[in-house]
C-alpha atoms as a PDB file:
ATOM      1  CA  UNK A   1       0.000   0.000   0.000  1.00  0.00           C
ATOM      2  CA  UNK A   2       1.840   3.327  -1.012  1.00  0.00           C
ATOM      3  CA  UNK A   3       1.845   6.079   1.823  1.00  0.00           C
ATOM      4  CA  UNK A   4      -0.995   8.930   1.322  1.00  0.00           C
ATOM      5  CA  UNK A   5       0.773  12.314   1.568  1.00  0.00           C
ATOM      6  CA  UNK A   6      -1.743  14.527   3.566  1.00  0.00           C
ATOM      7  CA  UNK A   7      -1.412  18.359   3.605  1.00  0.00           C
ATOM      8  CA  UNK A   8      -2.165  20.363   6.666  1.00  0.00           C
ATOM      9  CA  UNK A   9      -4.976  22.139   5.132  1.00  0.00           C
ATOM     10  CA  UNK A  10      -7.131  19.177   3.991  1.00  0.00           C
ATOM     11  CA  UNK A  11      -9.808  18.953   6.851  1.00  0.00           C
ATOM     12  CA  UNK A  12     -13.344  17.161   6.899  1.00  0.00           C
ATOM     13  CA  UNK A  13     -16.484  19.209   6.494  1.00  0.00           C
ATOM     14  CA  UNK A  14     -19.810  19.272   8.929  1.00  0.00           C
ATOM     15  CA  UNK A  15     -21.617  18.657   5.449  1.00  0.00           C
ATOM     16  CA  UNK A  16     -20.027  15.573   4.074  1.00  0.00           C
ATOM     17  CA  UNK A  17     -21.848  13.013   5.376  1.00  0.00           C
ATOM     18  CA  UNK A  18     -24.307  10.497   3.478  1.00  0.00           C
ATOM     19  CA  UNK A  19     -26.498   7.610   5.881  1.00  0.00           C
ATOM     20  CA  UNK A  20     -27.096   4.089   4.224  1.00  0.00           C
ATOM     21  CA  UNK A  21     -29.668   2.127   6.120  1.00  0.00           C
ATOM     22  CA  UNK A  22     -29.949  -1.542   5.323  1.00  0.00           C
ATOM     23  CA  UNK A  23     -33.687  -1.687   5.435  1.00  0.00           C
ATOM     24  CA  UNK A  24     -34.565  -4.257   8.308  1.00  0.00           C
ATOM     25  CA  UNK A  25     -36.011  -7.805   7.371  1.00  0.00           C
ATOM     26  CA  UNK A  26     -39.754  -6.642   8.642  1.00  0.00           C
ATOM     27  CA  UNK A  27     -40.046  -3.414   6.673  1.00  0.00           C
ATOM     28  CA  UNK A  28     -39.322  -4.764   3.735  1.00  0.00           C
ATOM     29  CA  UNK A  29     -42.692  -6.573   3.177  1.00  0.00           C
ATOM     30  CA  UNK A  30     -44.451  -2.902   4.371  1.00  0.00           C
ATOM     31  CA  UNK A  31     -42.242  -1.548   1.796  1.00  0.00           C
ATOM     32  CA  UNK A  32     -43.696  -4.174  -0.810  1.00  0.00           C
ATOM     33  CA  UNK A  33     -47.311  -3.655   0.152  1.00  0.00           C
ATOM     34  CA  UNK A  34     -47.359  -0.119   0.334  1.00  0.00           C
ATOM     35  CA  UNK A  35     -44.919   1.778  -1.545  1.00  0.00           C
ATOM     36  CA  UNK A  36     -45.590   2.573  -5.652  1.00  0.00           C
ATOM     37  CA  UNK A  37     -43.081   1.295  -7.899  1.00  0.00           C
ATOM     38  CA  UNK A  38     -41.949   5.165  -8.514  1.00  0.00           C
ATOM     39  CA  UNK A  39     -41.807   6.466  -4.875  1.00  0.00           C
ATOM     40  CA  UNK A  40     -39.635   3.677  -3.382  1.00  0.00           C
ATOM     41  CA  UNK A  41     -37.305   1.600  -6.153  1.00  0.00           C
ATOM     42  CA  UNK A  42     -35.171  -0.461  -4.533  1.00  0.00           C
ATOM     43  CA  UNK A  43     -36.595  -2.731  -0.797  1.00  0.00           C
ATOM     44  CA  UNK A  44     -33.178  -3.562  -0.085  1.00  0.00           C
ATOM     45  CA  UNK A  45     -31.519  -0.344   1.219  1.00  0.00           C
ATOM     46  CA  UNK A  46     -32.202   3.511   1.733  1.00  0.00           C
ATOM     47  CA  UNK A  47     -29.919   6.560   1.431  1.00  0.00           C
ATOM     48  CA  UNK A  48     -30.333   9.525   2.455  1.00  0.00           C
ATOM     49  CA  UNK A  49     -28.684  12.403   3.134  1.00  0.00           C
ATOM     50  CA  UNK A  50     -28.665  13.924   7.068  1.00  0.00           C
ATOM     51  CA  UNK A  51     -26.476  16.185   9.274  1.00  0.00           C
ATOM     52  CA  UNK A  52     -26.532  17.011  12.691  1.00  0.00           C
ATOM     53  CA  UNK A  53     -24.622  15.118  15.779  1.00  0.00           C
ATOM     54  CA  UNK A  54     -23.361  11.698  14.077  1.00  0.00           C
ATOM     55  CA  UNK A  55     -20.289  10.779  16.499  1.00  0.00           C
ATOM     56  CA  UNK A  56     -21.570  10.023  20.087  1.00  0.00           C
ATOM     57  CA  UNK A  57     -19.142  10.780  23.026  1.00  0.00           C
ATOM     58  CA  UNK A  58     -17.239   7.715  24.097  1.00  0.00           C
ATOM     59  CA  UNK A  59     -16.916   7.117  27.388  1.00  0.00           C
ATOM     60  CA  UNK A  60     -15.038   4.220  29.514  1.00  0.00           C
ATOM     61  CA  UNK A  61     -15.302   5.338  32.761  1.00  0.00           C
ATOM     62  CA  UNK A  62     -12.297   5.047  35.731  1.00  0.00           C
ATOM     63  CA  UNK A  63     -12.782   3.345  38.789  1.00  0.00           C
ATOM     64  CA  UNK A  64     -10.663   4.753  41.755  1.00  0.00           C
ATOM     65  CA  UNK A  65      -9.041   1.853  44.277  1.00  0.00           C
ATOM     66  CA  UNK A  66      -8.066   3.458  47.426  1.00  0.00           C
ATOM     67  CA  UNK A  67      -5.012   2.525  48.915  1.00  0.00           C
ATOM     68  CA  UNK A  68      -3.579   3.977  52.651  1.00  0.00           C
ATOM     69  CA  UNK A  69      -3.968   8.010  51.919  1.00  0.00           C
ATOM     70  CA  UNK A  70      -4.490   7.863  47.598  1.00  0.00           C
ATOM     71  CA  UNK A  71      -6.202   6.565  44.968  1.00  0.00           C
ATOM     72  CA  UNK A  72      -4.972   4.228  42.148  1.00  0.00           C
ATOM     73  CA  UNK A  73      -7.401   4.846  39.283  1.00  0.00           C
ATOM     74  CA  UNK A  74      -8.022   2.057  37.061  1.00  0.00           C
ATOM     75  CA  UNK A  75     -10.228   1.288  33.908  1.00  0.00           C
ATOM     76  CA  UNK A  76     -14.120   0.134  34.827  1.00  0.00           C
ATOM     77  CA  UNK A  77     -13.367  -1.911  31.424  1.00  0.00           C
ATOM     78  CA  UNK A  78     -17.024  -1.021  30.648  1.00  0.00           C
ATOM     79  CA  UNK A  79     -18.624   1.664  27.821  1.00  0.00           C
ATOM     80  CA  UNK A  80     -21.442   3.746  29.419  1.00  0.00           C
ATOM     81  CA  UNK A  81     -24.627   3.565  27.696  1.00  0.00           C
ATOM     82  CA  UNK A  82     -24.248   5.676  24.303  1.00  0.00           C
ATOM     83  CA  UNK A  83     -26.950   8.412  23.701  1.00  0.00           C
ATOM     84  CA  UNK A  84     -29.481   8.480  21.059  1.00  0.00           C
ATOM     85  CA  UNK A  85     -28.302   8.965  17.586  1.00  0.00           C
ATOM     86  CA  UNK A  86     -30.296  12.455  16.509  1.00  0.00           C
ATOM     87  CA  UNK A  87     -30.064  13.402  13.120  1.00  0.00           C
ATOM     88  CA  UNK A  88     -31.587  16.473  10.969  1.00  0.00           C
ATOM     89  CA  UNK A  89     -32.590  16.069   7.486  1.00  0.00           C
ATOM     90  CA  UNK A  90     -34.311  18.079   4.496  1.00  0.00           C
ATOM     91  CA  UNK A  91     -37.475  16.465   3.468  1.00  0.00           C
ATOM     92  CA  UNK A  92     -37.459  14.878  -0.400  1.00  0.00           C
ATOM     93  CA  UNK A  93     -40.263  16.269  -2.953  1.00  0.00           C
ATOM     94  CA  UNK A  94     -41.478  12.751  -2.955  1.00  0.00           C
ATOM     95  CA  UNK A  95     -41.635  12.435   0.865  1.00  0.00           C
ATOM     96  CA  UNK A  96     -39.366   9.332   0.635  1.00  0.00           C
ATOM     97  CA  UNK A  97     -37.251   9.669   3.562  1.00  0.00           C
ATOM     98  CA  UNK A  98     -40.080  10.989   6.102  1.00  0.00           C
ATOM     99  CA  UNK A  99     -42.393   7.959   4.966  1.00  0.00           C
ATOM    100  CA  UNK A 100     -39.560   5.285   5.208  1.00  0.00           C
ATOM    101  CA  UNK A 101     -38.707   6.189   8.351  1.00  0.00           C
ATOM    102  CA  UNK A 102     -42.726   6.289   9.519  1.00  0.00           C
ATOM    103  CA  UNK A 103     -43.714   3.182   8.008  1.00  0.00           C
ATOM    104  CA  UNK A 104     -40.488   1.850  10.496  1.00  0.00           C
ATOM    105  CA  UNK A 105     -42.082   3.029  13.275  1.00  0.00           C
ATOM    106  CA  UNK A 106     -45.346   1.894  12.169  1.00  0.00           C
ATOM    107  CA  UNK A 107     -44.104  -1.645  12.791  1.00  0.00           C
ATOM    108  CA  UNK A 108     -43.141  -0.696  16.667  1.00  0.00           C
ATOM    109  CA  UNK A 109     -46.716   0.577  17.014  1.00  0.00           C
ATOM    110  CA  UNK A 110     -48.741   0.420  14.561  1.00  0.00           C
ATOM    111  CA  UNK A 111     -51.133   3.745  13.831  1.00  0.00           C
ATOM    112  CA  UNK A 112     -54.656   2.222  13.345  1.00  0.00           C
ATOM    113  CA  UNK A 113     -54.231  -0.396  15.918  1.00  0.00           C
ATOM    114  CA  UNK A 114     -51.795   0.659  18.779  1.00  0.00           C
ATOM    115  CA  UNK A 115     -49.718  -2.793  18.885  1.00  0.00           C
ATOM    116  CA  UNK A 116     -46.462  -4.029  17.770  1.00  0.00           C
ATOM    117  CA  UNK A 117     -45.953  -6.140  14.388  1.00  0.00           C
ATOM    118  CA  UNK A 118     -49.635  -5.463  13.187  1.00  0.00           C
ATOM    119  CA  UNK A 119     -49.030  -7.843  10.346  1.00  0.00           C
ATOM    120  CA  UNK A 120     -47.879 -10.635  11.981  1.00  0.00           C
ATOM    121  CA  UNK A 121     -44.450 -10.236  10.176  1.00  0.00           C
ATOM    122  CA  UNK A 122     -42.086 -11.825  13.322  1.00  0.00           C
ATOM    123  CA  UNK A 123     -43.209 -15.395  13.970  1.00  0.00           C
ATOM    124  CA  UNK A 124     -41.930 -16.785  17.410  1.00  0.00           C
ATOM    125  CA  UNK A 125     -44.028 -19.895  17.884  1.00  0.00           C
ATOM    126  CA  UNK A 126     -41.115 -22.078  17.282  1.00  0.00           C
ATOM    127  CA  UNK A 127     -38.351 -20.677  19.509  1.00  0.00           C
ATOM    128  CA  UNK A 128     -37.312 -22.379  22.697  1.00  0.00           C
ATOM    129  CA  UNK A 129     -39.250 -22.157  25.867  1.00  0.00           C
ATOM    130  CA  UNK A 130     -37.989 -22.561  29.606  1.00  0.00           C
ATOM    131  CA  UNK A 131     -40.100 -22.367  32.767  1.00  0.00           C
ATOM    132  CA  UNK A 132     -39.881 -19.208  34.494  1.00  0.00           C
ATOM    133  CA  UNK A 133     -41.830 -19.083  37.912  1.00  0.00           C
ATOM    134  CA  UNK A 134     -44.023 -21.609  36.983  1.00  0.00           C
ATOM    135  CA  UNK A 135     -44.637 -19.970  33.348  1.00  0.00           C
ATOM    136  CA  UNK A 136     -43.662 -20.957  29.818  1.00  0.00           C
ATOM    137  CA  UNK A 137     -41.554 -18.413  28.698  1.00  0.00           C
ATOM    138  CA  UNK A 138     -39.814 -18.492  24.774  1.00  0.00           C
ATOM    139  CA  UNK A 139     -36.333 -18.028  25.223  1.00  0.00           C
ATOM    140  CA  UNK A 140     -35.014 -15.374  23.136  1.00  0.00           C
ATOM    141  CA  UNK A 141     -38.041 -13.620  22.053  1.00  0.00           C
ATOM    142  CA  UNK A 142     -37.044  -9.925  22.429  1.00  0.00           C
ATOM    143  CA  UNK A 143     -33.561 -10.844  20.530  1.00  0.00           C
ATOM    144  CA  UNK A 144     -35.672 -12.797  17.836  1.00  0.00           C
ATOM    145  CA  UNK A 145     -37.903  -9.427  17.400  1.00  0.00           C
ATOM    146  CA  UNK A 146     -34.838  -7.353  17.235  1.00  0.00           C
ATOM    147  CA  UNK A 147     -33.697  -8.568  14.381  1.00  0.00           C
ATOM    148  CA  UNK A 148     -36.708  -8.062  11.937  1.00  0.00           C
ATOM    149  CA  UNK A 149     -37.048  -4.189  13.421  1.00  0.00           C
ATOM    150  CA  UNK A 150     -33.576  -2.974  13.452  1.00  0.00           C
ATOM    151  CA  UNK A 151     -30.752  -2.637  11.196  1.00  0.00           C
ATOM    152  CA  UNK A 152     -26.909  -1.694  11.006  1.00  0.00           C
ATOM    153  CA  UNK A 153     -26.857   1.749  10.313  1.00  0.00           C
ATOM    154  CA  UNK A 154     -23.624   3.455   8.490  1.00  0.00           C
ATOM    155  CA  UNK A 155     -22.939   6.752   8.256  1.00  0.00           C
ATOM    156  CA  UNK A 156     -20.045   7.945   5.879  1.00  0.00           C
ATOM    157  CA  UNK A 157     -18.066  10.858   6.157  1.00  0.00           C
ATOM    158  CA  UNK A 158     -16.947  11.756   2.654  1.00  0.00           C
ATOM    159  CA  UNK A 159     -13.842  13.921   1.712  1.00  0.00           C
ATOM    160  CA  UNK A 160     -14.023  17.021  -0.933  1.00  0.00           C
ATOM    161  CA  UNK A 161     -14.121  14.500  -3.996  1.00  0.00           C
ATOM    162  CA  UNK A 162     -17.337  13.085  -2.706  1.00  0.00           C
ATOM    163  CA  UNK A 163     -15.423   9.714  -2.114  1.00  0.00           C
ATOM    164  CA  UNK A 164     -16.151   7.650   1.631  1.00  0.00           C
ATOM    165  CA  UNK A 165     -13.289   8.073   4.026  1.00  0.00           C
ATOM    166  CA  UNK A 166     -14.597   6.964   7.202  1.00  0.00           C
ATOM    167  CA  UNK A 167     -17.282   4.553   8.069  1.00  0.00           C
ATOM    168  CA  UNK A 168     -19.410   5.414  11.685  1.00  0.00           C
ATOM    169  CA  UNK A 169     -21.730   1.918  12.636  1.00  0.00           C
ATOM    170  CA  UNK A 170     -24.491   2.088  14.461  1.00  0.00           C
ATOM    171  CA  UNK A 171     -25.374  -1.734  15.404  1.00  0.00           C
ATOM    172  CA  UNK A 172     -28.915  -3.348  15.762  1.00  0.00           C
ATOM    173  CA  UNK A 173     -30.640   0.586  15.397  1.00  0.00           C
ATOM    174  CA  UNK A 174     -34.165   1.150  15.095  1.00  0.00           C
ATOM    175  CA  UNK A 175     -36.304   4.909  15.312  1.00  0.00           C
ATOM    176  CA  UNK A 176     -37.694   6.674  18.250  1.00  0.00           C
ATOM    177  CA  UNK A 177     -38.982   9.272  17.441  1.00  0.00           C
ATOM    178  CA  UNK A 178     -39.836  11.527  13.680  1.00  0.00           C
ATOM    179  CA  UNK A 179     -40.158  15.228  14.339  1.00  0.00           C
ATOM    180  CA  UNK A 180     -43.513  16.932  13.210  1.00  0.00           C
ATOM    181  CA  UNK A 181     -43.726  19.143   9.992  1.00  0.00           C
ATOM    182  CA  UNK A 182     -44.265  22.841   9.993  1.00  0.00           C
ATOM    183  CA  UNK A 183     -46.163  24.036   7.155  1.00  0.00           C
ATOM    184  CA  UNK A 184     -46.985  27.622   6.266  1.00  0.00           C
ATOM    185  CA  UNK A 185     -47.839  29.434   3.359  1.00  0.00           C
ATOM    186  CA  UNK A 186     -45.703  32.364   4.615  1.00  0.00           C
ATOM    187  CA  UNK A 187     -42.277  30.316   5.020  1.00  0.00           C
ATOM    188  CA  UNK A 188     -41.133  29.106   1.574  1.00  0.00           C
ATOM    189  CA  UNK A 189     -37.808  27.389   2.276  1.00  0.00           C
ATOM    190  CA  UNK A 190     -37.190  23.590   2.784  1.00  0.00           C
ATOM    191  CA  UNK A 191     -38.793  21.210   5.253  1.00  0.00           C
ATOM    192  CA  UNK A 192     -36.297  19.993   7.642  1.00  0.00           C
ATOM    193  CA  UNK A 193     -36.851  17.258  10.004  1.00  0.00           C
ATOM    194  CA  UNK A 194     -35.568  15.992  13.085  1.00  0.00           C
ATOM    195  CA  UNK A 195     -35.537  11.814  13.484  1.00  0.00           C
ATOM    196  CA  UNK A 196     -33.957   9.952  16.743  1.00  0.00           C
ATOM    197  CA  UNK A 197     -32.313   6.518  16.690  1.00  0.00           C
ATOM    198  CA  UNK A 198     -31.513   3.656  19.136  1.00  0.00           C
ATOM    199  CA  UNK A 199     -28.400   1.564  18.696  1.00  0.00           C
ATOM    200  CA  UNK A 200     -26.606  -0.793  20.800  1.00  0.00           C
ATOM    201  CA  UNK A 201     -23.377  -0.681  19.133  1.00  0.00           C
ATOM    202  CA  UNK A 202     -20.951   2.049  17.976  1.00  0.00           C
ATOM    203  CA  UNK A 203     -17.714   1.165  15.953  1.00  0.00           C
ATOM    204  CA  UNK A 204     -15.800   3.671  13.749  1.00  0.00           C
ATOM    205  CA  UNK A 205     -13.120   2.417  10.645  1.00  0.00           C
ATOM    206  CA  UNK A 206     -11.067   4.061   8.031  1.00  0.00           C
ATOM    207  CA  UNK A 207     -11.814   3.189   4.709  1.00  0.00           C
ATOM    208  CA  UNK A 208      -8.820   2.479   2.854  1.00  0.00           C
ATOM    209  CA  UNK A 209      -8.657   4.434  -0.511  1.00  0.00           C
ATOM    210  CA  UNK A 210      -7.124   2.604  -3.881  1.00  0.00           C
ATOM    211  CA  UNK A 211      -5.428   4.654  -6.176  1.00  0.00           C
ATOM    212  CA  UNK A 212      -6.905   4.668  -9.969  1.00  0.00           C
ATOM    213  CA  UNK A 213      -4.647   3.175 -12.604  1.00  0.00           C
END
């Protein structure tokens, strides 16, 4: 690999950044049923582009083991629970984004009917069971769910040729919350949006960049 001479003055920008959501396993079939062939082309993944607060703070707390008069601090070894991912975005002509995003939620609850998985889309009558106080319990339910409702979500940083540089994973996500929509006749710019995600998971990696022959 041949060395990658930086200059001093190359520095990222706040509005380089483009989100890829792999859609999750139980949207797709919403996406399927409800979507027109013209608003929503392809089930597998979604792209959009956000800004707004994309790197959470890290933290891996000390611990401090008294000794005599002093303390010895030492690592807890243990990440503190990250904060939800918020991120701003400018509402499509189409209203692609701000539907994919509701029709995600409408899986967690659904509108009509208040419950989760309205369309019977997770099936968990054949995972394990254990007794639990007396009561059949399936083993693994909530982890089983999981995975039909959330995805991976990446988040690239891209440099001033519009090329990915850095990769920011946000692992087994899913949305909390979609902002409302102001509209007025007397405000004529852009409709921007605020959306909130969960995530378990937070990893960061350098994408390595191959020269062109």
């Amino acid at each position: 690999m041949s060395d990658y001479i930086q200059s001093p003055f190359n520095k990222v920008r706040k509005d380089k950044f483009i989100m890829v959501i792999p859609v999750p396993k139980g949207l797709k079939g919403m996406i399927r049923k409800f979507a027109h062939n013209d608003l929503y082309a392809d089930p597998d993944t979604f792209t959009m582009s956000v800004y707004g607060v994309i790197a959470p703070a890290i933290k891996v707390p000390s611990i401090d083991n008294k000794y005599a008069g002093q303390s010895v601090k030492v690592s807890s070894h243990s990440r503190l629970t990250y904060p939800t991912l918020t991120v701003n975005f400018t509402v499509d002509n189409r209203f692609n984004n701000y539907w994919f995003i509701y029709k995600w939620l409408d899986i967690l609850n659904d509108d009509k009917k208040s419950i989760y998985d309205s369309n019977d889309i997770v099936d968990v009558t054949n995972l394990p069971s254990k007794l639990v106080n007396g009561a059949d319990v399936h083993v693994g339910t909530y982890s089983k769910q999981l995975q039909y409702y959330s995805t991976d979500i990446s988040i690239f940083a891209l440099d001033e040729y519009e090329k990915r540089v850095a990769e920011f994973v946000y692992t087994g996500a899913f949305p909390s919350t979609l902002g409302g929509i102001d509209l007025s006749y007397r405000d004529g710019s852009e409709i921007d949006i605020t959306a909130e995600f969960e995530y378990s998971q937070f990893a960061v990696s350098l994408i390595e960049q191959v020269d062109s022959i």
